[in-house]
C-alpha atoms as a PDB file:
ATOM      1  CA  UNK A   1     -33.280 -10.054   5.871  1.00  0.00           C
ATOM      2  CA  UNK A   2     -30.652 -10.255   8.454  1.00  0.00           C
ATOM      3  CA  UNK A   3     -28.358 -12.116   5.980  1.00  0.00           C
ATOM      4  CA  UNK A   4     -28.790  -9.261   3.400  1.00  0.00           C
ATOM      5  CA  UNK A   5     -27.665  -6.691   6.216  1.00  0.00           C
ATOM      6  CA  UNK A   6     -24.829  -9.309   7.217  1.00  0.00           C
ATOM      7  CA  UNK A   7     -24.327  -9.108   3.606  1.00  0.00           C
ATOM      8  CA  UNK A   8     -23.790  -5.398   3.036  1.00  0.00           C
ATOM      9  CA  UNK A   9     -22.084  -4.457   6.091  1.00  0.00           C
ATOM     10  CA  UNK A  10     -19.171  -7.149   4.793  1.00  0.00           C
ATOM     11  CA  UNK A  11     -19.643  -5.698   1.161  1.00  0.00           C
ATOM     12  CA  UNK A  12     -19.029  -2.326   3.129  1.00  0.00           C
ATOM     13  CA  UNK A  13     -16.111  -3.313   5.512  1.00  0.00           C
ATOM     14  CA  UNK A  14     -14.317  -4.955   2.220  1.00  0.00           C
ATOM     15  CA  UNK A  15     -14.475  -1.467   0.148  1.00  0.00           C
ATOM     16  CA  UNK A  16     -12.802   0.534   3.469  1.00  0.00           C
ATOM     17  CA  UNK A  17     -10.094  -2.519   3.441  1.00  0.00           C
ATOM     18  CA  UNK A  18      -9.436  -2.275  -0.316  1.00  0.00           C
ATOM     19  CA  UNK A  19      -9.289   1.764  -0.255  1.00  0.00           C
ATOM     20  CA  UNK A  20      -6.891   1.458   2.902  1.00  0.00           C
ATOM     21  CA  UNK A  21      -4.829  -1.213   1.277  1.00  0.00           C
ATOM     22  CA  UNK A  22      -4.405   1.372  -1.965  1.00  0.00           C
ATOM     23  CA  UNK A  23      -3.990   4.399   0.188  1.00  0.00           C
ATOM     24  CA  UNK A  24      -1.348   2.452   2.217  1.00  0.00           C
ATOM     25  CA  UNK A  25       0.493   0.811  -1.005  1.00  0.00           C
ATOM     26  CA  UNK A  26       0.709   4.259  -2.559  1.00  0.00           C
ATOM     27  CA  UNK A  27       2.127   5.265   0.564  1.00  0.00           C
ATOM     28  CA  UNK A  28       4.674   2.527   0.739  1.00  0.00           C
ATOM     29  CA  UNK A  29       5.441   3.252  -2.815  1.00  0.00           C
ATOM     30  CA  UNK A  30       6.000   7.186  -2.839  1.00  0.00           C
ATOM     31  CA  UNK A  31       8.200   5.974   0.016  1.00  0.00           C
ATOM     32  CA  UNK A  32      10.553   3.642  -1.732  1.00  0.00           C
ATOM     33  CA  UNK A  33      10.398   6.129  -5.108  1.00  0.00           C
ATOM     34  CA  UNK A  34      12.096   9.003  -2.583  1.00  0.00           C
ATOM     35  CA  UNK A  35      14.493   6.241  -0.735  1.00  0.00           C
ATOM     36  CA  UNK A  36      15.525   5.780  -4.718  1.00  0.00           C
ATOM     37  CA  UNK A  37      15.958   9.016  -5.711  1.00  0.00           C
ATOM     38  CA  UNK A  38      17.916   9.756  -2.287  1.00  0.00           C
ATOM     39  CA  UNK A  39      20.063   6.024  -3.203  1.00  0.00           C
ATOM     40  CA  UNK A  40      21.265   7.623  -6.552  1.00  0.00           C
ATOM     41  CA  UNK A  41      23.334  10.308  -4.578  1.00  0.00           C
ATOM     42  CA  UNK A  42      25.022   8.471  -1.621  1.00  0.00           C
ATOM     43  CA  UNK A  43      25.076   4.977  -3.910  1.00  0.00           C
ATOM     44  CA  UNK A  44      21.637   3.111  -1.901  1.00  0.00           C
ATOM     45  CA  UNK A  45      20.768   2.041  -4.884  1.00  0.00           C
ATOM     46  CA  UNK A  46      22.094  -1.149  -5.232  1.00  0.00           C
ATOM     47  CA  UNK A  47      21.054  -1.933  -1.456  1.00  0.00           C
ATOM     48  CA  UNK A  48      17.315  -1.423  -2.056  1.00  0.00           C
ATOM     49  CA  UNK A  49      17.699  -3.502  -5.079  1.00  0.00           C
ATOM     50  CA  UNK A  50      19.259  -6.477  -2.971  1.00  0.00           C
ATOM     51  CA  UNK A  51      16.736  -5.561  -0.558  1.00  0.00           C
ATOM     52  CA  UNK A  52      13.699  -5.766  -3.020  1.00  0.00           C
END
């Protein structure tokens, strides 16, 4: 029994990581997607490509 609640707290902890991790990643990606879009005025581009 208490390996089963041991179990599904883990199980539960794992699902809040994984949504965070997405949530954060998108994050990080709109990010980048606006530093690219601000790189093709003022020539970043090629930076965040070395930098990538």
């Amino acid at each position: 029994m208490v390996f089963k609640k041991y179990m599904r707290a883990v199980l539960f902890c794992l699902s809040n990581l994984v949504d965070m991790l997405v949530y954060y990643s998108y994050l990080y990606y709109q990010f980048f997607y606006f530093m690219w879009l601000c790189g093709d005025f003022m020539g970043f581009t090629m930076d965040v490509h070395y930098m990538v």
